[in-house]
C-alpha atoms as a PDB file:
ATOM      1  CA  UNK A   1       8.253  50.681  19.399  1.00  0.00           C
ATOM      2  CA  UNK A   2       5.208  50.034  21.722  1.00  0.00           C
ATOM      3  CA  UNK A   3       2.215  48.361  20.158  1.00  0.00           C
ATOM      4  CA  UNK A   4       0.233  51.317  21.531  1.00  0.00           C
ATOM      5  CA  UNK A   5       1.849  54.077  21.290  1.00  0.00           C
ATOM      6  CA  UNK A   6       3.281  56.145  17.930  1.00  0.00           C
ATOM      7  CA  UNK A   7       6.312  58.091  17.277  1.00  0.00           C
ATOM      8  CA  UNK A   8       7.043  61.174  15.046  1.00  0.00           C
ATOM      9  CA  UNK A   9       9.914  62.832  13.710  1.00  0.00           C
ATOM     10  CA  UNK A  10       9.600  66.061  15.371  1.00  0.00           C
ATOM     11  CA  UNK A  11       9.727  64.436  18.919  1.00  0.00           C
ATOM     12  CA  UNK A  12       6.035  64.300  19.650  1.00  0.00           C
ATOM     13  CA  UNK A  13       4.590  61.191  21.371  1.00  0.00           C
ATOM     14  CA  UNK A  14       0.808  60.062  20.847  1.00  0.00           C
ATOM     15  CA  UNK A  15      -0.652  57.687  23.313  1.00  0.00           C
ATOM     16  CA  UNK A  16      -2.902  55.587  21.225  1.00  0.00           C
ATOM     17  CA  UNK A  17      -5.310  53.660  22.707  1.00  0.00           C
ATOM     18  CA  UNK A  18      -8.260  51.225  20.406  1.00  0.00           C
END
């Protein structure tokens, strides 16, 4: 897993960014 970046179960990806 990227440091910056979550995963969730349905298949959506979130760009996180502090």
């Amino acid at each position: 897993n990227n440091n910056n970046r979550l995963f969730f179960g349905d298949g959506t990806q979130l760009v996180v960014k502090p």
